[in-house]
Protein backbone atom coordinates (compact mmCIF):
# COMPACT_ATOMS: atom_id res chain seq x y z
CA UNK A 1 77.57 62.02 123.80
CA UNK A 2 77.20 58.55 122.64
CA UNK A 3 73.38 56.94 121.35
CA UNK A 4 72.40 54.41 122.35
CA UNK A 5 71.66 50.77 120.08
CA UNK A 6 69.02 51.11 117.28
CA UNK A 7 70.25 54.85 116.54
CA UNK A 8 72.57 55.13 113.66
CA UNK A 9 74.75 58.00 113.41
CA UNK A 10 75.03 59.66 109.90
CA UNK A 11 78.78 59.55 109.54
CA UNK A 12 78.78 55.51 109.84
CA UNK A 13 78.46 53.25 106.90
CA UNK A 14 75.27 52.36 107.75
CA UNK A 15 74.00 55.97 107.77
CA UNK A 16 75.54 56.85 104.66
CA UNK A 17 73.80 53.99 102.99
CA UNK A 18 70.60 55.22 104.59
CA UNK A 19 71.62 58.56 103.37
CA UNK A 20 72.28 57.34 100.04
CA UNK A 21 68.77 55.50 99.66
CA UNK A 22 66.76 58.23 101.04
CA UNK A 23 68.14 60.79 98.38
CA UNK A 24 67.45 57.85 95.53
CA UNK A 25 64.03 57.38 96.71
CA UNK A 26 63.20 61.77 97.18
CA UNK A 27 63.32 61.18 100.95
CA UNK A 28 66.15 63.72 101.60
CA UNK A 29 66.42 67.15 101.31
CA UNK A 30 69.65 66.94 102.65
CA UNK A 31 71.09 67.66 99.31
CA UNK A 32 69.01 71.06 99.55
CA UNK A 33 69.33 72.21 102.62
CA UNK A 34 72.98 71.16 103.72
CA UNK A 35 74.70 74.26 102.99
CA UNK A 36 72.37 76.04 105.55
CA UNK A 37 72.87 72.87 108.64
CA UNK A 38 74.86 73.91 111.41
CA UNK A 39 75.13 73.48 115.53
CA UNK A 40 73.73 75.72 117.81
CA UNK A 41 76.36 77.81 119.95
CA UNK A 42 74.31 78.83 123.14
CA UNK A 43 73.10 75.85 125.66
CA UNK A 44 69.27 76.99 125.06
CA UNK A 45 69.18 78.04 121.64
CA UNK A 46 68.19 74.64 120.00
CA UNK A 47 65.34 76.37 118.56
CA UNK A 48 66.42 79.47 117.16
CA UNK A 49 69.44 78.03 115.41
CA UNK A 50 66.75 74.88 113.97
CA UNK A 51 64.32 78.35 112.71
CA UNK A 52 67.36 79.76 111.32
CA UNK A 53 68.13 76.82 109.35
CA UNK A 54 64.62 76.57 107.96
CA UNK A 55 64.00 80.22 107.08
CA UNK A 56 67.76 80.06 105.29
CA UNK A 57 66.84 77.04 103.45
CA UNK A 58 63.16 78.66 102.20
CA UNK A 59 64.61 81.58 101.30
CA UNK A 60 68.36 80.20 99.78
CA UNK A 61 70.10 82.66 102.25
CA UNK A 62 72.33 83.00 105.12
CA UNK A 63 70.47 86.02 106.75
CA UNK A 64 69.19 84.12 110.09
CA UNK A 65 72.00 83.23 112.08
CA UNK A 66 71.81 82.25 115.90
CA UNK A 67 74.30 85.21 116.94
CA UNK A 68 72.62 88.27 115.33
CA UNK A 69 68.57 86.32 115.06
CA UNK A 70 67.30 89.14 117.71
CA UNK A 71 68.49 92.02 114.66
CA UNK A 72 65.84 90.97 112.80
CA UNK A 73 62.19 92.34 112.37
CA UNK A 74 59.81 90.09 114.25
CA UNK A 75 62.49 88.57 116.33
CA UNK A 76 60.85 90.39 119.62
CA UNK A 77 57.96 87.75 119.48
CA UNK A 78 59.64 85.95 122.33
CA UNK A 79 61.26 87.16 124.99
CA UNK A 80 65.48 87.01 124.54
CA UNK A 81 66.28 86.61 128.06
CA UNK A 82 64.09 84.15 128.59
CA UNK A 83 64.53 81.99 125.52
CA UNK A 84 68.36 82.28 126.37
CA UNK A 85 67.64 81.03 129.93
CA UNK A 86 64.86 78.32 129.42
CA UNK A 87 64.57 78.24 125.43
CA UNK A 88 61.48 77.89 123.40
CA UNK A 89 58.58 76.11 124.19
CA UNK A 90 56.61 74.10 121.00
CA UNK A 91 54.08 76.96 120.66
CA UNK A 92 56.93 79.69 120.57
CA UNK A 93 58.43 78.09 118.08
CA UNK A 94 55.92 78.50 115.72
CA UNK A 95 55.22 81.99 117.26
CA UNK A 96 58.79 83.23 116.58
CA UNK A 97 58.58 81.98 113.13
CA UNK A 98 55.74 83.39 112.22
CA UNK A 99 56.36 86.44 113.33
CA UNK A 100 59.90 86.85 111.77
CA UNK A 101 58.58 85.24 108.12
CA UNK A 102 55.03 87.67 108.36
CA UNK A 103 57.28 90.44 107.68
CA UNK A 104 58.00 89.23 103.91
CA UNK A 105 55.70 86.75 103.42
CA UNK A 106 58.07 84.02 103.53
CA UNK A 107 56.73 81.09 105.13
CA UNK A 108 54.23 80.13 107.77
CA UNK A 109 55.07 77.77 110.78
CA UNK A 110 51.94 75.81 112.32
CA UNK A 111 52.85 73.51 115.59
CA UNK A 112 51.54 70.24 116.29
CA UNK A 113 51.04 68.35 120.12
CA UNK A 114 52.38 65.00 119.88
CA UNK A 115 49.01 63.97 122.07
CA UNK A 116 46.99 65.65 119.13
CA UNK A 117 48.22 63.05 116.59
CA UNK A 118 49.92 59.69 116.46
CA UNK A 119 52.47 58.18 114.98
CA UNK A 120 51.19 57.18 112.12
CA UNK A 121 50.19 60.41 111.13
CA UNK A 122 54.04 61.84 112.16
CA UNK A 123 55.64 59.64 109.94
CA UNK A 124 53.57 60.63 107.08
CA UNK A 125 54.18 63.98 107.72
CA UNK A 126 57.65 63.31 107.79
CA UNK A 127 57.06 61.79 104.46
CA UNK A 128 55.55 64.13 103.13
CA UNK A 129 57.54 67.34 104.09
CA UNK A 130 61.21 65.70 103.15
CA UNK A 131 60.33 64.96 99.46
CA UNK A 132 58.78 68.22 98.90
CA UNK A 133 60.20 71.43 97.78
CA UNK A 134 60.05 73.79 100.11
CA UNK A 135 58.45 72.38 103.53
CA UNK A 136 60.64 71.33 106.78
CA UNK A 137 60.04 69.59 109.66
CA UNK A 138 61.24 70.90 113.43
CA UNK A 139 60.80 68.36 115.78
CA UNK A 140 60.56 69.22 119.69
CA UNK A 141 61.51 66.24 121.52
CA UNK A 142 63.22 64.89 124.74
CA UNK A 143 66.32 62.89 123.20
CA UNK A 144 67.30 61.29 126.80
CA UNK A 145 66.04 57.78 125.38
CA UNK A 146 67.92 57.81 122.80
CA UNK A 147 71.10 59.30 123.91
CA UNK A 148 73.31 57.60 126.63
CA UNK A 149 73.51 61.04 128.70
CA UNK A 150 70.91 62.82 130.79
CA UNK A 151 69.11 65.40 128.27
CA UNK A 152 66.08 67.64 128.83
CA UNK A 153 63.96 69.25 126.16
CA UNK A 154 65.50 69.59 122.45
CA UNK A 155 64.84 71.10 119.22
CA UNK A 156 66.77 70.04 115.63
CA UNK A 157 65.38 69.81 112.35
CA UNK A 158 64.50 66.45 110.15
CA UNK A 159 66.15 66.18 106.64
CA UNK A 160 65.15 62.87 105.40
CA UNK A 161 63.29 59.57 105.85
CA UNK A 162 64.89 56.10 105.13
CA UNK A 163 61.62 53.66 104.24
CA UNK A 164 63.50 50.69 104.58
CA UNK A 165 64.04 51.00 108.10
CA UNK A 166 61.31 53.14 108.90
CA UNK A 167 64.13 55.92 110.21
CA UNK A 168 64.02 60.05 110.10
CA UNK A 169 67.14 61.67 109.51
CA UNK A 170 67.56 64.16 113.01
CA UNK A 171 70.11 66.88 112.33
CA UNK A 172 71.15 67.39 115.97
CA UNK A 173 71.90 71.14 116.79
CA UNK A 174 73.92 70.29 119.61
CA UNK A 175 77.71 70.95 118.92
CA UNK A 176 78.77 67.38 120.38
CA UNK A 177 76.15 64.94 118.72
CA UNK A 178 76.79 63.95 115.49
CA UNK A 179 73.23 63.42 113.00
CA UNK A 180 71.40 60.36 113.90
CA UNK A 181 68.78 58.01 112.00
CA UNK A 182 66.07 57.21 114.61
CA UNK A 183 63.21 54.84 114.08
CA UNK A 184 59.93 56.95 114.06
CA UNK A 185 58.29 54.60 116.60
CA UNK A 186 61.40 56.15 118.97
CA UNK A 187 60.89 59.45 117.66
CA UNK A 188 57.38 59.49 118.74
CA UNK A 189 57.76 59.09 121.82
CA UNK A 190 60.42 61.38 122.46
CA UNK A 191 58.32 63.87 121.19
CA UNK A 192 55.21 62.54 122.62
CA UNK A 193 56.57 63.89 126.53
CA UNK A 194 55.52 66.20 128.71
CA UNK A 195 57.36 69.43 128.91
CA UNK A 196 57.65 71.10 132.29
CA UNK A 197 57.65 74.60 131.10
CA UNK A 198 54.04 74.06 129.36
CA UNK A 199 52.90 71.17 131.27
CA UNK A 200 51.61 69.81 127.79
CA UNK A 201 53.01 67.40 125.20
CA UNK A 202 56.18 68.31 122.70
CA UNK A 203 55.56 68.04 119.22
CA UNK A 204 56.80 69.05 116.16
CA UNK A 205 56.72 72.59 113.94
CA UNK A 206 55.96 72.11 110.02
CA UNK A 207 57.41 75.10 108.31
CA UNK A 208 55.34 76.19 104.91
CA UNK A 209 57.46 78.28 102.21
CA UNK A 210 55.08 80.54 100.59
CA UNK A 211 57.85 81.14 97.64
C-alpha cells in the first residue's frame, strides 16, 4: 500500500529527521517502546495487537502477544469470534483493556469519540501522552484518506509528535504499511468517521500505567 502526498513514511529521510527532532524535543517514545512495536498477523486484529503493544510497553514485557492474547485473564471481555470476524469497536477497546490490566492493576484505558472533542484538544493529547512516561495513545481511525487503497476501520498506536510540522507518528499494525507521519488536521478526521458497526464516531483510547 502506497500513501498518499502530505504523509511521510518513517523509513524516508524526511521521517527520520522528523524522528530525530521529535526524540530531541521529548516528543517520542519511540525510543521506549520500540522493542515492543510489531504488525498484526490476523486481518481484524488491529486492535488486539495495538493493546498488546501498550500493556508490553507499561509493564516492560513481552507477555501480550496477538497469537496467545485470549490465554490471558480478562481476555473474555470481548467476544473472540467476533473480534476475529469484525474486530473491535472504540468502546471495546477500552473494555478489553481494562479488563485484562484490572487483574494486576496495571493500567486503565478510557476511550474518547472523536465528535466529543476536537482537534485541538487531540493534538494536545497527543502531546501530552508521547512525552510522558508511561501513557500511550491508540487511535481508531479510517486510514482510506490517507492511503492510496480502499481501507475500512483501523487501529495502530501513536509514538511521537513532530511540532514542526504539526505531524503524529502512526505505527501502522498492518504487515504491508510501513509507519507514517500524518498531519493531525488529517488525523482528525480519519478518526472523526462514522463506524458502521456502532453507528457513532471513531476516536482514540488513552492508556494510563498505574506503575
Amino acid at each position: 500500500l502506497e500513501t498518499i502526498a502530505g504523509i511521510i513514511g518513517l523509513h524516508s529521510e524526511p521521517g527520520q529527521h522528523r524522528l530525530f527532532q521529535s526524540m530531541n524535543s521529548q516528543t517520542s517514545q519511540y525510543e521506549r517502546i520500540k522493542k515492543y512495536l510489531v504488525q498484526q498477523n490476523h486481518n481484524c486484529l488491529c486492535a488486539i495487537a495495538s493493546i498488546s503493544i501498550v500493556l508490553n510497553a507499561i509493564n516492560d514485557t513481552n507477555q501480550y502477544q496477538e497469537d496467545t492474547f485470549w490465554n490471558n485473564p480478562g481476555s473474555r471481555a470481548c467476544n473472540k469470534k467476533v473480534a476475529e470476524n469484525t474486530g473491535l469497536l472504540l468502546d471495546e477497546i477500552a473494555k478489553m483493556g481494562n479488563s485484562i490490566a484490572s487483574k494486576t492493576n496495571q493500567a486503565m484505558f478510557e476511550y474518547t469519540l472523536a465528535c466529543d472533542s476536537s482537534m485541538e484538544e487531540m493534538r494536545q493529547i497527543i502531546m501530552d501522552t508521547v512525552a510522558s512516561e508511561n501513557t500511550y495513545f491508540i487511535l481508531n481511525y479510517d486510514p482510506s484518506s490517507i492511503l492510496t487503497s480502499e481501507f475500512g476501520g483501523h487501529v495502530s498506536p501513536i509514538i511521537a509528535y513532530h511540532q514542526e510540522t504539526d505531524s503524529a507518528l502512526v505505527w501502522d499494525v498492518w504487515p504491508t504499511i510501513e509507519p507514517i507521519w500524518v498531519p493531525i488536521e488529517k488525523l482528525y478526521e480519519c478518526a472523526n468517521t462514522i463506524d458502521s458497526g456502532s453507528r457513532k464516531s471513531r476516536g482514540w483510547v488513552v492508556a494510563i500505567g498505574m506503575n
